[in-house]
N, C-alpha and C. Protein backbone atom coordinates (compact mmCIF):
# COMPACT_ATOMS: atom_id res chain seq x y z
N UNK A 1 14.43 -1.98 -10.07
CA UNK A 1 13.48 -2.40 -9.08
C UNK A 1 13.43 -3.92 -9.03
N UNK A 2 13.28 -4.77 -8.04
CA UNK A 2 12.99 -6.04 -7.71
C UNK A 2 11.82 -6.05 -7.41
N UNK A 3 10.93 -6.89 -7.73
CA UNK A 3 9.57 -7.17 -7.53
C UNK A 3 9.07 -8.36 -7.93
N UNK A 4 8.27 -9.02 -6.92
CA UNK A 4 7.82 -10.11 -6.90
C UNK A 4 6.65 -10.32 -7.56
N UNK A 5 5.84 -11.80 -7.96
CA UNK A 5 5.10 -12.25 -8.54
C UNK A 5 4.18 -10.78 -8.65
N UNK A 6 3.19 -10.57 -9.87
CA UNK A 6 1.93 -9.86 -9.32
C UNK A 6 1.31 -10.71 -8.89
N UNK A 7 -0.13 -10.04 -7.68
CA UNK A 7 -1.03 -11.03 -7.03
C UNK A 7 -2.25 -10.08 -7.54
N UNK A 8 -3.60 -11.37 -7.43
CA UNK A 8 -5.07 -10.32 -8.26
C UNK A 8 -5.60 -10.91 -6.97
N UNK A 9 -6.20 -9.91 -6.77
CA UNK A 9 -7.20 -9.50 -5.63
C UNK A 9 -8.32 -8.98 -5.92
N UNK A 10 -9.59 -9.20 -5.39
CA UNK A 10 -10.52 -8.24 -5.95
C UNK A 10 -10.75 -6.89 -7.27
N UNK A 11 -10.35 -8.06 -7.95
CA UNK A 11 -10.26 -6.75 -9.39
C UNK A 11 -9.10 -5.99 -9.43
N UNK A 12 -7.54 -6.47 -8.30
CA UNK A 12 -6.64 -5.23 -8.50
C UNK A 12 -5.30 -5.87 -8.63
N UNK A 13 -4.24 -5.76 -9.14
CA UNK A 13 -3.06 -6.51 -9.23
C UNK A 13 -2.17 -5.42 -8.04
N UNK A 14 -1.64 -6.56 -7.36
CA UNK A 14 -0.61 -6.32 -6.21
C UNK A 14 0.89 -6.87 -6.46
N UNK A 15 1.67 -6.27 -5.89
CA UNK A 15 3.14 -6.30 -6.50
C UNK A 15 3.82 -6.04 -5.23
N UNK A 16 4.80 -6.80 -4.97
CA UNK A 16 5.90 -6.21 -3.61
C UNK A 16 7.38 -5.69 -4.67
N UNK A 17 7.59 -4.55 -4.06
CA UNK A 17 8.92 -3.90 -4.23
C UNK A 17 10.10 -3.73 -3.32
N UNK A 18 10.85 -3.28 -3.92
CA UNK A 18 12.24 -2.89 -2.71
C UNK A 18 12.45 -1.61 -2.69
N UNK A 19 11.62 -0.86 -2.72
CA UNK A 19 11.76 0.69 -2.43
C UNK A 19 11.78 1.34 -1.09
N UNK A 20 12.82 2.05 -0.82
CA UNK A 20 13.09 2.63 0.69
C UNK A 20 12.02 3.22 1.63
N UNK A 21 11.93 4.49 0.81
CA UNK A 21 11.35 5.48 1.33
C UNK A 21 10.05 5.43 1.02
N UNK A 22 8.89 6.34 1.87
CA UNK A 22 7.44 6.09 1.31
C UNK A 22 7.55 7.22 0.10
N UNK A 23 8.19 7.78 -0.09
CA UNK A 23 8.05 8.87 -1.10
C UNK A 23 9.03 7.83 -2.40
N UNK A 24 9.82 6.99 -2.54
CA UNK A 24 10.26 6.64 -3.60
C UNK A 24 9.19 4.97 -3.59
N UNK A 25 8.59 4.64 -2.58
CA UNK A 25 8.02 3.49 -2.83
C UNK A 25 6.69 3.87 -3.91
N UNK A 26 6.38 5.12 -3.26
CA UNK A 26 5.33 6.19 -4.30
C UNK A 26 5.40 6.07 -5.89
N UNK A 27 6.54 6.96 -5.69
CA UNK A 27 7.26 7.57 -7.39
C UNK A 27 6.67 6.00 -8.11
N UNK A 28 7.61 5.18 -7.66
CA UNK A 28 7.60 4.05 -8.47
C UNK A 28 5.99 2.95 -8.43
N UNK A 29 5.31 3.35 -7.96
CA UNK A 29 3.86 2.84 -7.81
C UNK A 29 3.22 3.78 -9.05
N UNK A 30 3.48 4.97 -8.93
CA UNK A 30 3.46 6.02 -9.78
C UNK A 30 3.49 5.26 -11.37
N UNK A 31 4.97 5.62 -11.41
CA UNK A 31 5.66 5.32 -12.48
C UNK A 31 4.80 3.50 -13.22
N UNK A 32 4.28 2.89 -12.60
CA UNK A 32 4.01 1.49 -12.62
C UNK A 32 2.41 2.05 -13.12
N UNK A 33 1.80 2.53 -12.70
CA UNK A 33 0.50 3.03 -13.12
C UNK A 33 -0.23 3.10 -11.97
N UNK A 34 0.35 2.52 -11.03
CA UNK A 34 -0.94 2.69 -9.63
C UNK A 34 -0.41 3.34 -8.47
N UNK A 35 -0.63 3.09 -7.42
CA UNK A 35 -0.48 3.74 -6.17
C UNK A 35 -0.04 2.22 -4.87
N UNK A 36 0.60 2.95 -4.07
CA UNK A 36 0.52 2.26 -2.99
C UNK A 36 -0.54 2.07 -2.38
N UNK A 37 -0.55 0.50 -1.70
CA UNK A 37 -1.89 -0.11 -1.49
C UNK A 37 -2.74 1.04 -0.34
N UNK A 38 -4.24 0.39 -0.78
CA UNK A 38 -5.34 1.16 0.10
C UNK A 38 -5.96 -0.26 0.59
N UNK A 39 -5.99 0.26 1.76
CA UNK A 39 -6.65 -1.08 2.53
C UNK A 39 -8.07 -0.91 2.76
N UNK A 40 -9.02 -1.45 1.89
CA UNK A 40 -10.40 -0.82 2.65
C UNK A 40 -11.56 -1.62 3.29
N UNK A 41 -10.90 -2.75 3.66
CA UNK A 41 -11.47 -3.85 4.66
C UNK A 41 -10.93 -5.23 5.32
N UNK A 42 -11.78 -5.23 6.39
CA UNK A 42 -10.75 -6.45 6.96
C UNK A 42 -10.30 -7.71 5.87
N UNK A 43 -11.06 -7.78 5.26
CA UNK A 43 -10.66 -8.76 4.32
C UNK A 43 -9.84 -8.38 3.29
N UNK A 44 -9.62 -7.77 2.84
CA UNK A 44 -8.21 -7.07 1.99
C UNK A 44 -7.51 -7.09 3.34
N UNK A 45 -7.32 -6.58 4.25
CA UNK A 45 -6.44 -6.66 4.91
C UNK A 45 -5.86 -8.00 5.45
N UNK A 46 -6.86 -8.71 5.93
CA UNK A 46 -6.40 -10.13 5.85
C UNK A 46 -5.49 -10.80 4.62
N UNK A 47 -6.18 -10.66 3.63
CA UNK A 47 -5.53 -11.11 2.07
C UNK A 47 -3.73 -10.70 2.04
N UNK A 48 -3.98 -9.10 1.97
CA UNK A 48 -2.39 -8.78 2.11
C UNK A 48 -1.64 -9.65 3.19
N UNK A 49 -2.14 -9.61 4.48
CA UNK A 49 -0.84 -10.33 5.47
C UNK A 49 -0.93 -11.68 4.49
N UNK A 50 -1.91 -12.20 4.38
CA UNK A 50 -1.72 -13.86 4.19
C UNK A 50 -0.96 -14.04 2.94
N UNK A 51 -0.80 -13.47 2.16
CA UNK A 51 -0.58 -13.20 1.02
C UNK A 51 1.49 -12.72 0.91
N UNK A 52 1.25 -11.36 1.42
CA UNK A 52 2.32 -10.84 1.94
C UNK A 52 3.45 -10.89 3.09
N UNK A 53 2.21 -11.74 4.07
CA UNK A 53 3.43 -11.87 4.80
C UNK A 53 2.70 -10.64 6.26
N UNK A 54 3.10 -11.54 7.34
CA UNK A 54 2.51 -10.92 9.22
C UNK A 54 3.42 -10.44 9.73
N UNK A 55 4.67 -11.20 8.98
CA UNK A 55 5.59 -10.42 10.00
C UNK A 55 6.88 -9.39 9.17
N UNK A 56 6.16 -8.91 7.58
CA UNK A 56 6.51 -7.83 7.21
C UNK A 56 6.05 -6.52 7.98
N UNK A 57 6.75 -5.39 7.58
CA UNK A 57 5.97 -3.79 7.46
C UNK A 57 6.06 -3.61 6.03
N UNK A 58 4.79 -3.08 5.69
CA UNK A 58 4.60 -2.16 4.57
C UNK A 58 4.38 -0.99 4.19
N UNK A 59 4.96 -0.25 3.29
CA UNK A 59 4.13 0.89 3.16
C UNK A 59 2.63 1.10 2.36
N UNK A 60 2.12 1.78 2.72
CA UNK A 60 0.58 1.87 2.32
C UNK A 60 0.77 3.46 1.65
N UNK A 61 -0.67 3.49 1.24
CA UNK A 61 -0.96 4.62 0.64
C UNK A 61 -1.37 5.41 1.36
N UNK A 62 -1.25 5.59 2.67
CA UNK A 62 -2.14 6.85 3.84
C UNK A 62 -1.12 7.50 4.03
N UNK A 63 -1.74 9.23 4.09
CA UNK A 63 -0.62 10.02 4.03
C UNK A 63 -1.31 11.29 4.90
N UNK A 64 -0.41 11.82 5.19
CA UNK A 64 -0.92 13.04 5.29
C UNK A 64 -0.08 14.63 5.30
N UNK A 65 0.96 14.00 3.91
CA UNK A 65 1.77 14.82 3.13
C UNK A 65 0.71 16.44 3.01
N UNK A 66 -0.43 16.28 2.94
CA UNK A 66 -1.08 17.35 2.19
C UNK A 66 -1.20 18.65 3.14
N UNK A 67 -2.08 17.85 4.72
CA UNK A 67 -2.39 18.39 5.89
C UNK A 67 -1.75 17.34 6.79
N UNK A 68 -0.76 17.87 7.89
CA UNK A 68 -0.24 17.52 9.23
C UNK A 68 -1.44 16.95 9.77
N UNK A 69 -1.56 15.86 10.41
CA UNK A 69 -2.41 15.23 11.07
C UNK A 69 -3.78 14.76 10.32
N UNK A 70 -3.83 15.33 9.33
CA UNK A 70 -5.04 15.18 8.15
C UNK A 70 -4.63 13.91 7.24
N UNK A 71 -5.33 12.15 7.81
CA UNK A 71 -4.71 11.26 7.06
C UNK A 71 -5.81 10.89 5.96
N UNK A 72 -5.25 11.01 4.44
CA UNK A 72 -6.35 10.74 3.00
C UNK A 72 -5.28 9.58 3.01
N UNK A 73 -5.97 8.74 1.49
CA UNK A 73 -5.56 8.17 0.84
C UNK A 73 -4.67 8.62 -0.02
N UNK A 74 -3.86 8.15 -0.81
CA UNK A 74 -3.13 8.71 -1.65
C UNK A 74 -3.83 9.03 -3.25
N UNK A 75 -4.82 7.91 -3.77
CA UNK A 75 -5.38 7.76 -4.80
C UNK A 75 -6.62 8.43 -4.43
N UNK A 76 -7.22 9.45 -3.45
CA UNK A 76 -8.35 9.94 -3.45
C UNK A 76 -9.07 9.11 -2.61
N UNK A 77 -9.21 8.00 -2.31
CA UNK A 77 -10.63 7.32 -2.02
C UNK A 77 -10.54 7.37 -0.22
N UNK A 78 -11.85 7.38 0.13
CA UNK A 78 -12.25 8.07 1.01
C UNK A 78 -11.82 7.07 2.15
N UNK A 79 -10.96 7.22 3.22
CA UNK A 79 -10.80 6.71 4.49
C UNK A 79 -11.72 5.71 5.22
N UNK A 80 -12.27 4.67 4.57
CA UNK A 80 -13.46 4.31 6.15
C UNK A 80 -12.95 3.17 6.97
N UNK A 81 -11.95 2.39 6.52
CA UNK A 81 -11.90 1.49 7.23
C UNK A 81 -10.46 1.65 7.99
N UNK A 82 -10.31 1.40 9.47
CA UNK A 82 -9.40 1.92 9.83
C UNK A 82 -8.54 1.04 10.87
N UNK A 83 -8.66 -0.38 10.84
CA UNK A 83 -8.33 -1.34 11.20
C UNK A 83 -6.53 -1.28 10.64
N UNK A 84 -5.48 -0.14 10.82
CA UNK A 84 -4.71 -0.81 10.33
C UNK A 84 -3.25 0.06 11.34
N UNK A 85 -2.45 -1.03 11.14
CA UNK A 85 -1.34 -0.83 12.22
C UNK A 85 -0.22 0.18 12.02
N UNK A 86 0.34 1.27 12.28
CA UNK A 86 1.29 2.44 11.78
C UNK A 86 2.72 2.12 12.42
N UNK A 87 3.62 1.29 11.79
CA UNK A 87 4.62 0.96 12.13
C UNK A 87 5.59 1.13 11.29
N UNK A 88 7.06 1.66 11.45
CA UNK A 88 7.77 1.97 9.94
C UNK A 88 7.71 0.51 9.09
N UNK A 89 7.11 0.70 7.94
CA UNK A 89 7.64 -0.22 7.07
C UNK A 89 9.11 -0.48 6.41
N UNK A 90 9.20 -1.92 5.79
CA UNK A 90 10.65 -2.21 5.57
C UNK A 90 10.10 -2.42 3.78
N UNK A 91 9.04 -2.83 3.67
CA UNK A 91 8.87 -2.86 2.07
C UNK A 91 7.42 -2.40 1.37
N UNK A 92 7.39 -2.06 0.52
CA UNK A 92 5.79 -1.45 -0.37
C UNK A 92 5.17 -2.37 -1.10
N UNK A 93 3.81 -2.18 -1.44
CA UNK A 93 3.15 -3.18 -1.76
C UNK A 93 2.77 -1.85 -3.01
N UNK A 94 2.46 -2.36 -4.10
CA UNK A 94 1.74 -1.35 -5.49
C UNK A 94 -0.02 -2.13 -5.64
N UNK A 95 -1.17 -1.20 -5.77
CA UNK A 95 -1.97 -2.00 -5.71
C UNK A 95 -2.21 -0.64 -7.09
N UNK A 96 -2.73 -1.73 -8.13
CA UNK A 96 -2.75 -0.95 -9.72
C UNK A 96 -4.50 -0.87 -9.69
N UNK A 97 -4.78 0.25 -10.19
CA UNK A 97 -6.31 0.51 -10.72
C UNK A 97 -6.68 0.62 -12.26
């Protein structure tokens, strides 16, 4: 895996990877101890672009592997903020708990 600096954010360490797929950008968020990022306000969301980069795609942790059209988080936590753009990503972000 290639991965860049960690970044601390509100209590959470963030990491960019080179993982393809959202299912291997997973595994290895997994494997790392956390999950792909959860975005749960404009300001985390701000942070990541500024941080990460506006004119990346990322993968996130919203899925809806479980139920077709039914989008959770990946780590459980509850959906509220929904400010965010669904475009294929080219790289993953790991946000550790």
């Amino acid at each position: 895996m290639t991965a860049s600096t960690t970044y601390q954010y509100n209590g959470h360490s963030y990491l960019l990877s080179d993982y393809g797929s959202w299912t291997e950008a997973q595994t290895q968020a997994q494997a790392m101890g956390g999950n792909l990022v959860t975005i749960n306000n404009q300001a985390e969301q701000n942070w990541l672009l500024s941080t990460f980069g506006g004119s990346e795609h990322f993968w996130i942790g919203y899925t809806d592997s479980q139920v077709e059209g039914v989008w959770r988080w990946i780590n459980g936590e509850v959906s509220t903020y929904t400010n965010r753009h669904y475009r294929k990503p080219l790289l993953s972000s790991v946000k550790h708990y």
